[in-house]
Protein backbone atom coordinates (compact mmCIF):
# COMPACT_ATOMS: atom_id res chain seq x y z
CA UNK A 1 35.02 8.06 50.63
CA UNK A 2 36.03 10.05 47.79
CA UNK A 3 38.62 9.55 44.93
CA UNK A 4 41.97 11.48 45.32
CA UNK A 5 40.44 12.73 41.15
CA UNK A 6 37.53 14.44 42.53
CA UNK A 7 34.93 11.98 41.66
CA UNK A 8 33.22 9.60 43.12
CA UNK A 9 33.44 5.98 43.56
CA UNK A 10 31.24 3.47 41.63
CA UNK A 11 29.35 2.31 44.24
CA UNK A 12 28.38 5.84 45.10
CA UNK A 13 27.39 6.76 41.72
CA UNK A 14 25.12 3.91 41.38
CA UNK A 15 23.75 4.57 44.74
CA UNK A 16 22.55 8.23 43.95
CA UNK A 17 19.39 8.37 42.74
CA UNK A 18 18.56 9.48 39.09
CA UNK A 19 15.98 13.09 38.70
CA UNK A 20 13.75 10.77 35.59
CA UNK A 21 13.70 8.25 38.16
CA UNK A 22 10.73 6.82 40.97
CA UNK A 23 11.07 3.71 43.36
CA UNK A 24 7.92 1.46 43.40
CA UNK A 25 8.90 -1.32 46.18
CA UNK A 26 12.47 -2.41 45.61
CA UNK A 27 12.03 -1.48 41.57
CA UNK A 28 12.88 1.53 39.94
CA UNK A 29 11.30 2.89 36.90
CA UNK A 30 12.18 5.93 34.34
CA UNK A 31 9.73 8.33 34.09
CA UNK A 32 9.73 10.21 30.47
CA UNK A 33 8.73 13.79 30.61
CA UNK A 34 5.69 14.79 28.03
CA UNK A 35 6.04 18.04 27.20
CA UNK A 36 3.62 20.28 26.67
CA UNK A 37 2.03 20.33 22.60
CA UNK A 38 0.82 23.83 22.75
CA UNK A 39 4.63 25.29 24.37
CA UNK A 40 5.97 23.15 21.17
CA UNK A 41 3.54 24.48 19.07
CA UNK A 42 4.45 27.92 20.33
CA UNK A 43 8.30 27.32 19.75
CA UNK A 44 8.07 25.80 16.53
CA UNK A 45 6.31 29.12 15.44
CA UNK A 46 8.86 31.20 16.86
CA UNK A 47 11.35 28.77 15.02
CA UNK A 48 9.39 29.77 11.60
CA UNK A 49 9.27 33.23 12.41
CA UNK A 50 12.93 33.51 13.07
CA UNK A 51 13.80 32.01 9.90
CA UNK A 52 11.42 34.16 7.84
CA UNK A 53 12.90 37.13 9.65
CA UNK A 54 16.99 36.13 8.58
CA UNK A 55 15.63 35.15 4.85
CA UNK A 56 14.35 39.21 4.59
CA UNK A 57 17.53 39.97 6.30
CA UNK A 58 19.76 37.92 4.64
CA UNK A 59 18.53 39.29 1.27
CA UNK A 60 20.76 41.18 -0.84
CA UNK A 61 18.08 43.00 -2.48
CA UNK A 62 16.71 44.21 0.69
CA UNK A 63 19.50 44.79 2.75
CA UNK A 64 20.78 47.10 -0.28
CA UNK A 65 17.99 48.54 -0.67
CA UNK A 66 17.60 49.41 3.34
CA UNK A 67 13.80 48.99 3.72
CA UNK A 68 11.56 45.79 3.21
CA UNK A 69 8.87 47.10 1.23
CA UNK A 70 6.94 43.86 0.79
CA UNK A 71 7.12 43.18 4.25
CA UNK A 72 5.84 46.21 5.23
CA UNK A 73 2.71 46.16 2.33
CA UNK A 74 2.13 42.79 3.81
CA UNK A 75 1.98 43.53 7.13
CA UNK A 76 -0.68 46.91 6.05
CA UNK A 77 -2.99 44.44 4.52
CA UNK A 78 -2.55 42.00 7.67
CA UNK A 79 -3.35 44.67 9.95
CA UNK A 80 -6.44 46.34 7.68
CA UNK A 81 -7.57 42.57 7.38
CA UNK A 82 -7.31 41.87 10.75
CA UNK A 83 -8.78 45.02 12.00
CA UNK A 84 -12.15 44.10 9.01
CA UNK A 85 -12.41 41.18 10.99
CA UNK A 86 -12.44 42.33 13.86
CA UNK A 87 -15.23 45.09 12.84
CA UNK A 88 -16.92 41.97 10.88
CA UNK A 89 -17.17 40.29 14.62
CA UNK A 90 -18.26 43.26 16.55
CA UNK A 91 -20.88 43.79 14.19
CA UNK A 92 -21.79 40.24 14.27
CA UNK A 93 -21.56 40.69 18.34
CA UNK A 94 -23.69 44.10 18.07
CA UNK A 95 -26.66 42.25 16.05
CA UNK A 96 -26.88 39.82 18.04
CA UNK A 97 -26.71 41.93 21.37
CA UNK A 98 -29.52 44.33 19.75
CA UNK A 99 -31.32 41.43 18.98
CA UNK A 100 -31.17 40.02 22.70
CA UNK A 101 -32.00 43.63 24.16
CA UNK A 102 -35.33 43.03 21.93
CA UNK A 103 -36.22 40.19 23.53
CA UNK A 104 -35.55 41.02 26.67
CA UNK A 105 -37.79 44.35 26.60
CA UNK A 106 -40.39 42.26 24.61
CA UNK A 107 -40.70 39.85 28.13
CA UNK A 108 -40.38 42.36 30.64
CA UNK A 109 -43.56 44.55 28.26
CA UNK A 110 -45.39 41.34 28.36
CA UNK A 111 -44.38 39.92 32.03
CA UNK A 112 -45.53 43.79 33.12
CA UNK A 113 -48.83 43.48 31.32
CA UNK A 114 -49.14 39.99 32.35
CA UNK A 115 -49.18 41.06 35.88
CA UNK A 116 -50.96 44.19 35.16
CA UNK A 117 -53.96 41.84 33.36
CA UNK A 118 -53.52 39.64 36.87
CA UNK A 119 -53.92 42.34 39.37
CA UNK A 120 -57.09 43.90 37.34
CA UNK A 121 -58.58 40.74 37.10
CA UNK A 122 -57.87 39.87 41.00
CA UNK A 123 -59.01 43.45 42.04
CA UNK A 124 -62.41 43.17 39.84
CA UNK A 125 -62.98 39.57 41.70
CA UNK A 126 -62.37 40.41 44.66
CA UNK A 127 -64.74 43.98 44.78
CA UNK A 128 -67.44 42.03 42.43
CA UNK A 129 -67.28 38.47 44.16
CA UNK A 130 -65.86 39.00 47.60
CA UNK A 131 -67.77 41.89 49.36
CA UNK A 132 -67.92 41.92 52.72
CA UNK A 133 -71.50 41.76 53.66
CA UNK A 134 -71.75 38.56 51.26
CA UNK A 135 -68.64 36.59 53.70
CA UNK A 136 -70.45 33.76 56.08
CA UNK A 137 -68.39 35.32 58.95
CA UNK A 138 -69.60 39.21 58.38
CA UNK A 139 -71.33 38.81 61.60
CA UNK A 140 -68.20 39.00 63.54
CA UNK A 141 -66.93 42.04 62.17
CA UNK A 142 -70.10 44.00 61.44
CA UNK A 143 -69.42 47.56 62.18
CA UNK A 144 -72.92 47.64 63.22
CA UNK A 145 -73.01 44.54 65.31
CA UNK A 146 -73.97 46.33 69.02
CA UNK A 147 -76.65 48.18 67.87
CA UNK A 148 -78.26 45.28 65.28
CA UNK A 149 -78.38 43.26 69.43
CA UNK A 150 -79.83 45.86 71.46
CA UNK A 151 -82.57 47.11 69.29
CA UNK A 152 -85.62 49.04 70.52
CA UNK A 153 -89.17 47.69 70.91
CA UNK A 154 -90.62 46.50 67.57
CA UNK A 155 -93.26 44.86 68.56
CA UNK A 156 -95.32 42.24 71.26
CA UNK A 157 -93.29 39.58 69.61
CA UNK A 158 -90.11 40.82 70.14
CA UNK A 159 -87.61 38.64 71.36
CA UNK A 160 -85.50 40.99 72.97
CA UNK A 161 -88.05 41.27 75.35
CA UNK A 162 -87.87 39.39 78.47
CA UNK A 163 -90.46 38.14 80.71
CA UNK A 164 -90.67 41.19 83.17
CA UNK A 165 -92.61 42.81 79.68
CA UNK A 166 -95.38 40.51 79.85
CA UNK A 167 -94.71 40.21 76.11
CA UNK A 168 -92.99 37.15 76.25
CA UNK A 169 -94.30 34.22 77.68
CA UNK A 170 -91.71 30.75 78.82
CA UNK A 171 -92.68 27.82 76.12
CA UNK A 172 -94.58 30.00 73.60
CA UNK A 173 -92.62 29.88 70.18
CA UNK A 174 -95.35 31.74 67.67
CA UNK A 175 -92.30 32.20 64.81
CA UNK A 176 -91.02 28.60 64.73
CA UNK A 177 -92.08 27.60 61.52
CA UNK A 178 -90.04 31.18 60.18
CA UNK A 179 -87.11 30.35 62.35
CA UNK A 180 -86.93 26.74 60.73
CA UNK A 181 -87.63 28.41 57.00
CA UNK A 182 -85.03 30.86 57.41
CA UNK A 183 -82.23 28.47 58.81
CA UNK A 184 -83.19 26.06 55.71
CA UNK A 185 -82.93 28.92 53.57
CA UNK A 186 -79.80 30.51 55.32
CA UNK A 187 -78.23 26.45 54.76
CA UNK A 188 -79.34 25.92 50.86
CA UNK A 189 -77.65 29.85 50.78
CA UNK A 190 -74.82 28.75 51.97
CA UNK A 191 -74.12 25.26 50.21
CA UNK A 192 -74.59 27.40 47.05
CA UNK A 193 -72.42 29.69 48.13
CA UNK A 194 -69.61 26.88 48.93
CA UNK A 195 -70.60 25.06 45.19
CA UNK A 196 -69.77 28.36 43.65
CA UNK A 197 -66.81 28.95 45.60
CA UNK A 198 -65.47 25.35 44.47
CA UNK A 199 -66.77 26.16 40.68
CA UNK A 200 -64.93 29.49 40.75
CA UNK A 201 -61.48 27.98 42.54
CA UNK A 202 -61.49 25.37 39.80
CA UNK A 203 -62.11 28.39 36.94
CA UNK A 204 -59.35 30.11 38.51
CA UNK A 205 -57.15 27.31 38.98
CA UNK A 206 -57.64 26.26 35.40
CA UNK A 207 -57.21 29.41 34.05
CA UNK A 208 -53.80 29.56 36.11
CA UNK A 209 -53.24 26.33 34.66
CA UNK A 210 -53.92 28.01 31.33
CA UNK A 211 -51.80 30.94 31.53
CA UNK A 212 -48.58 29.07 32.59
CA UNK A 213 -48.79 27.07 29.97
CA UNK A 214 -48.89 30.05 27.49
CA UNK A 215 -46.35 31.80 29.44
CA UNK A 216 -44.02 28.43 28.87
CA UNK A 217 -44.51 28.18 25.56
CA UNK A 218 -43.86 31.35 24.57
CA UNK A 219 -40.81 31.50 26.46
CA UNK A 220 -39.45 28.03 25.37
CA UNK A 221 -40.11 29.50 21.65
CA UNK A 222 -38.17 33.07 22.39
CA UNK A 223 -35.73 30.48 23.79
CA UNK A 224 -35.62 28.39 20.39
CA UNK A 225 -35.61 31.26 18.75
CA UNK A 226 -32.79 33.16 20.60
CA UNK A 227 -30.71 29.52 20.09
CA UNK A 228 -31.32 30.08 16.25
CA UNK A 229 -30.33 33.54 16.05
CA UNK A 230 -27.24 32.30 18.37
CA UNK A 231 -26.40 29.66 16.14
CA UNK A 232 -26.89 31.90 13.03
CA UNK A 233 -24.33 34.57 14.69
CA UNK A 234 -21.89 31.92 15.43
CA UNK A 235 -22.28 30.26 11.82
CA UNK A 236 -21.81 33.76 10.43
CA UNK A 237 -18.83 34.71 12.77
CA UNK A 238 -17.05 31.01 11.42
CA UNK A 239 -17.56 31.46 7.82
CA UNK A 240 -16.16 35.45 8.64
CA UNK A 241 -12.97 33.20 10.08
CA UNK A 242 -12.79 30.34 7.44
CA UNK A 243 -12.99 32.89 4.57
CA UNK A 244 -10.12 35.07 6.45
CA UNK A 245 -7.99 32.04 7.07
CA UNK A 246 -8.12 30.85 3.32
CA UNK A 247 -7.31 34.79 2.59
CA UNK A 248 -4.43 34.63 4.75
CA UNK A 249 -3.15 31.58 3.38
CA UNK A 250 -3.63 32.39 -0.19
CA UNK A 251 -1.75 35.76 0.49
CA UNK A 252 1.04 33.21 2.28
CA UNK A 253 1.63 31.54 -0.46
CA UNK A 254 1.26 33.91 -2.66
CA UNK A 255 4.05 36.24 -0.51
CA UNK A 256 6.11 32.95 -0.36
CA UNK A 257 5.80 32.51 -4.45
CA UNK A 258 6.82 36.15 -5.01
CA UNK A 259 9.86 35.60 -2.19
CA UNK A 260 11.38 32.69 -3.57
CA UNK A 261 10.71 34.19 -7.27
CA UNK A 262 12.51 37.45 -6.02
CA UNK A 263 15.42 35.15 -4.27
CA UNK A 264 15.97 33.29 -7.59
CA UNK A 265 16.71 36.58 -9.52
CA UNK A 266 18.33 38.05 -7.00
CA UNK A 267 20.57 34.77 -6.86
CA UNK A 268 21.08 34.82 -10.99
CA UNK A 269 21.79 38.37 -10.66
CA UNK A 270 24.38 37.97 -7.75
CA UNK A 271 26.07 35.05 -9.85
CA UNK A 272 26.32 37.36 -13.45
CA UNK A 273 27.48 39.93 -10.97
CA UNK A 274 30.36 37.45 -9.74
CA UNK A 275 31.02 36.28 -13.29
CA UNK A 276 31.57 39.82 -15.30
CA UNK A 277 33.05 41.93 -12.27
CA UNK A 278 36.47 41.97 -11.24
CA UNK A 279 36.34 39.99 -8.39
CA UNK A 280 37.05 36.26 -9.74
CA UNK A 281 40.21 38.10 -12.16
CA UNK A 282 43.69 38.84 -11.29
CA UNK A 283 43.82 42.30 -12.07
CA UNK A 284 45.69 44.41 -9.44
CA UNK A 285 44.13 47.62 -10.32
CA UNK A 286 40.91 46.84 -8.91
CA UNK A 287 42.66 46.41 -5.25
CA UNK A 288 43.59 50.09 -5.34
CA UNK A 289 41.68 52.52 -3.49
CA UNK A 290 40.51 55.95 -5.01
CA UNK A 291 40.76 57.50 -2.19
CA UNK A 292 44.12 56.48 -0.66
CA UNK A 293 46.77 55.39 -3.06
CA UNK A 294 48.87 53.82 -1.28
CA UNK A 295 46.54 51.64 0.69
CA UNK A 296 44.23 48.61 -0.65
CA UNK A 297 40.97 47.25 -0.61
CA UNK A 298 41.23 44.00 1.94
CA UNK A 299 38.08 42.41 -0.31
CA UNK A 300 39.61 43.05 -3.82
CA UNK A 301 43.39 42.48 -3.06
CA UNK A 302 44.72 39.60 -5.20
CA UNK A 303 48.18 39.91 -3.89
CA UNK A 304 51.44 41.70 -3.79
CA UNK A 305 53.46 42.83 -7.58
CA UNK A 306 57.16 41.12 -8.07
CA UNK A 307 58.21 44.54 -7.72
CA UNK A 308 56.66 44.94 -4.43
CA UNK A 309 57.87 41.48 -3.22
CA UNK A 310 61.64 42.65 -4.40
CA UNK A 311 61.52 45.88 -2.61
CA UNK A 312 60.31 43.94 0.84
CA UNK A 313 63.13 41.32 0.08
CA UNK A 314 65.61 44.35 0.12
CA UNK A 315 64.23 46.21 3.09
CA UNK A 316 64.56 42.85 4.91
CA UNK A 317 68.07 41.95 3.76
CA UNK A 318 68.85 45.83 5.26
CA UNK A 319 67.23 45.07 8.49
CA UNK A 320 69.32 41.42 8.44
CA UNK A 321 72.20 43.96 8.26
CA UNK A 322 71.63 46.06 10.61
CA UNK A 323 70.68 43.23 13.03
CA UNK A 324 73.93 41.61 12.35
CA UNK A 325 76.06 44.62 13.09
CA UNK A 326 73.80 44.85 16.60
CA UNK A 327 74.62 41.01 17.54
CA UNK A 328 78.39 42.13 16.82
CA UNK A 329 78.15 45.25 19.13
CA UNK A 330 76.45 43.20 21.67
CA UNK A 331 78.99 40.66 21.91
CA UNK A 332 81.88 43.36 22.12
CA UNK A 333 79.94 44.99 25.05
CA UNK A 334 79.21 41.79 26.89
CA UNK A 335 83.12 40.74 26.46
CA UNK A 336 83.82 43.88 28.11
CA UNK A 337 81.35 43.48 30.51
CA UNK A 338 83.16 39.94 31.35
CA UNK A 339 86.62 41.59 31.61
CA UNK A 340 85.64 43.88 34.08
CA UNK A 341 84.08 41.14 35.74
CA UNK A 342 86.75 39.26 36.14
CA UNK A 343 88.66 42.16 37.52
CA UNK A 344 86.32 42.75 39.77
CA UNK A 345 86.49 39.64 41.11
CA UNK A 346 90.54 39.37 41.12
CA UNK A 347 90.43 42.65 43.43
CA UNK A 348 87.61 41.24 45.58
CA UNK A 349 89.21 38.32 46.36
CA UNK A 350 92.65 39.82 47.08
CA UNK A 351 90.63 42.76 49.59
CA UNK A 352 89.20 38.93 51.36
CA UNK A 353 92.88 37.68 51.64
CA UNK A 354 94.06 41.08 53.25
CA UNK A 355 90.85 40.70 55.27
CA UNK A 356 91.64 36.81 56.28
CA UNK A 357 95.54 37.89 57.79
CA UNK A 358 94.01 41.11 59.59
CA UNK A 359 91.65 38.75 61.24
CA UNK A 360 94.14 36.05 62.22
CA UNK A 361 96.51 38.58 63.44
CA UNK A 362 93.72 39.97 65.79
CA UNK A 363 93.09 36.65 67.16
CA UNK A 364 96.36 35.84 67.72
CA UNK A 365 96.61 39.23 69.67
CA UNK A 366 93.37 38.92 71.37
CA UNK A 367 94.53 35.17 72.58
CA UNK A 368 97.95 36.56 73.63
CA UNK A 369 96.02 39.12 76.12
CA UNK A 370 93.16 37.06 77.24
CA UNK A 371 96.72 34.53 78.94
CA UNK A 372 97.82 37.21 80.24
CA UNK A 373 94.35 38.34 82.19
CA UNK A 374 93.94 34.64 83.04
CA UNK A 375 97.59 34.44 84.79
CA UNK A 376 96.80 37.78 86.71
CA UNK A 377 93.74 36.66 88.09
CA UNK A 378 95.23 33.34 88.78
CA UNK A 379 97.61 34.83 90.61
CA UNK A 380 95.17 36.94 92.55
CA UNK A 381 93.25 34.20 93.40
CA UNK A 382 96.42 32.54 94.95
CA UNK A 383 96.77 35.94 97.39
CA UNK A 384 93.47 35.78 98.08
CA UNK A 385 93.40 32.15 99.77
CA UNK A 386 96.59 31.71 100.81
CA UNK A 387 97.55 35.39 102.34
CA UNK A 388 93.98 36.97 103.46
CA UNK A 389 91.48 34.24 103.35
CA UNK A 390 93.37 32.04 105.81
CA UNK A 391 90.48 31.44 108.47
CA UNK A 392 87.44 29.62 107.80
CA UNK A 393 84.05 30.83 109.41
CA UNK A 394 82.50 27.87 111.37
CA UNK A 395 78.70 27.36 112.09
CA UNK A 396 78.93 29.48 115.16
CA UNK A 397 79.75 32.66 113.20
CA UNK A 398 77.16 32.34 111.04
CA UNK A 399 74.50 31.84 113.62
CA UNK A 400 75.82 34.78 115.61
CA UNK A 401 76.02 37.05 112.86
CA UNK A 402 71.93 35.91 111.41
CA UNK A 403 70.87 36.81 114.95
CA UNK A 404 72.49 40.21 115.20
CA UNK A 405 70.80 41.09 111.41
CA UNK A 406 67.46 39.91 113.06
């Protein structure tokens, strides 16, 4: 329900819920808003600003004069400082940047010649150390393989000679003792081959081993050294912004010194100016304008002359005159105005007395001839039943006279 006032009962106020409000369970708690430092900050600067802005406004100096000149010098040497600044930290950002473009090119030269070094050395190894005709497994792929097994007749003890030569008898083995030198020397070969294999894959490995580590220490000093140069930039860049900030405050207080110094004589100078001009006298002259006679200035004018207020007293006892003579006219017309009123109204009243007889005499006439209409038809009526209608139909006529209309 609502209240005949427009608002709303008590029960229904405290039942609507507040916006700062939140239920926990059958509680309810406010909830304060934090707003937000930096939009505070930001307003409270704007707040500053504004005020600096109306006390250059506001000045009387200034707004005589038409143009802030210090405001305008100060913001020149704001924007020339702010633009060496800026040129400060783009060189900073350029020497730096040059600086990392060196040591960038410096590790691609050296990870180029680094590889170069590594493919030279792998290439020389593997045409000085890894022929082909010195691999264990050349056999399989030796170019020459088909012809080394089907060689031509070298001798009686040929072994590519079968029996059908009669050069090679079953169980006769006259090159045993070479056979068994040859595989002992083609084994010893071979393990020496394998030891300096495992000799030379440990080299290499340690000289891998070796070259990382180089290659990681002189990157983690580039790296130190880049982090110095970075942190000698960045202390550079800071003392470039301390040293402007203490300029720009020294300059604000220094602009803030000269303002209020300028307001203060500008002050003493408006108050000598109040004191010796005509403003705080009584002098009616200084009301006049040069221009226009007979018209005033509105911020000089001390007030009207006795001769002034005497000639407005006599102006306005005229016009109280004139008025009066007015009122009497007035009052002559509107008696007039009431006589013929009342005439008016004597006639009007004897036309509705005239009108009144007429009226009653035409009733009376109109009453006198509506008898004699009702004593004619009266009579009428008498002929009518006694003289013409003298038979009365019975129920036999009328059925004989609905069948003959059928």
């Amino acid at each position: 329900m609502v209240e005949k006032n427009g608002n709303q009962p008590q029960e229904l106020k405290n039942s609507v819920p507040n916006r700062n409000t939140t239920y926990k369970g059958s509680e309810m708690y406010k909830v304060g808003l934090s707003s937000d430092p930096k939009e505070l900050a930001a307003i409270e600067a704007r707040k500053n600003r504004e005020k600096e802005r109306q006390s250059r406004f506001f000045n009387v100096r200034n707004r005589v004069m038409g143009v802030d000149v210090e405001a305008l010098n100060s913001q020149v040497a704001e924007r020339k400082l702010q633009e060496a600044t800026e040129r400060s930290r783009d060189a900073a950002y350029g020497t730096n940047q040059v600086q990392c473009d060196l040591v960038a090119q410096m590790l691609e030269k050296e990870e180029a010649e680094r590889t170069r070094r590594l493919a030279k050395k792998t290439q020389e190894f593997q045409e000085q150390k890894q022929q082909l005709k010195n691999r264990r497994e050349f056999d399989l792929w030796d170019p020459d393989r088909l012809q080394k097994e089907f060689l031509a007749h070298l001798g009686d003890r040929d072994p590519h000679c079968g029996p059908a030569s009669l050069q090679c008898f079953s169980g006769e083995d006259l090159d045993r003792a070479t056979c068994l030198r040859m595989q002992q020397d083609q084994f010893r070969y071979s393990l020496e081959r394998q030891l300096q294999e495992q000799q030379r894959a440990r080299v290499d490995e340690k000289c891998a081993d070796t070259l990382n580590d180089q290659l990681r220490l002189g990157m983690d000093r580039r790296a130190t050294h880049l982090a110095k140069l970075e942190e000698s930039c960045r202390k550079a860049v800071m003392s470039a912004v301390a040293n402007v900030n203490k300029a720009q405050v020294a300059e604000l207080a220094e602009r803030q010194r000269h303002e209020h110094h300028c307001e203060q004589e500008a002050n003493l100078v408006d108050i000598q100016n109040q004191i010796t001009s005509d403003l705080l006298t009584e002098n009616p002259q200084v009301a006049q304008n040069p221009l226009t006679p007979h018209r005033v200035l509105p911020y000089c004018w001390k007030g009207m002359t006795p001769e002034q207020r005497a000639a407005i007293r006599k102006v306005q006892e005229v016009q109280r005159c004139e008025k009066d003579a007015q009122c009497q006219a007035k009052q002559a017309l509107d008696a007039e105005w009431e006589s013929q009123t009342t005439h008016f109204a004597q006639a009007a009243m004897e036309l509705e007395q005239q009108e009144r007889e007429l009226c009653a005499e035409f009733q009376r006439g109109l009453g006198f001839f509506n008898q004699q209409l009702a004593k004619e038809q009266k009579a009428q009526q008498n002929y009518l039943n006694s003289v013409i209608y003298t038979n009365q139909p019975t129920t036999q006529y009328h059925l004989q006279f609905n069948t003959s209309s059928r």
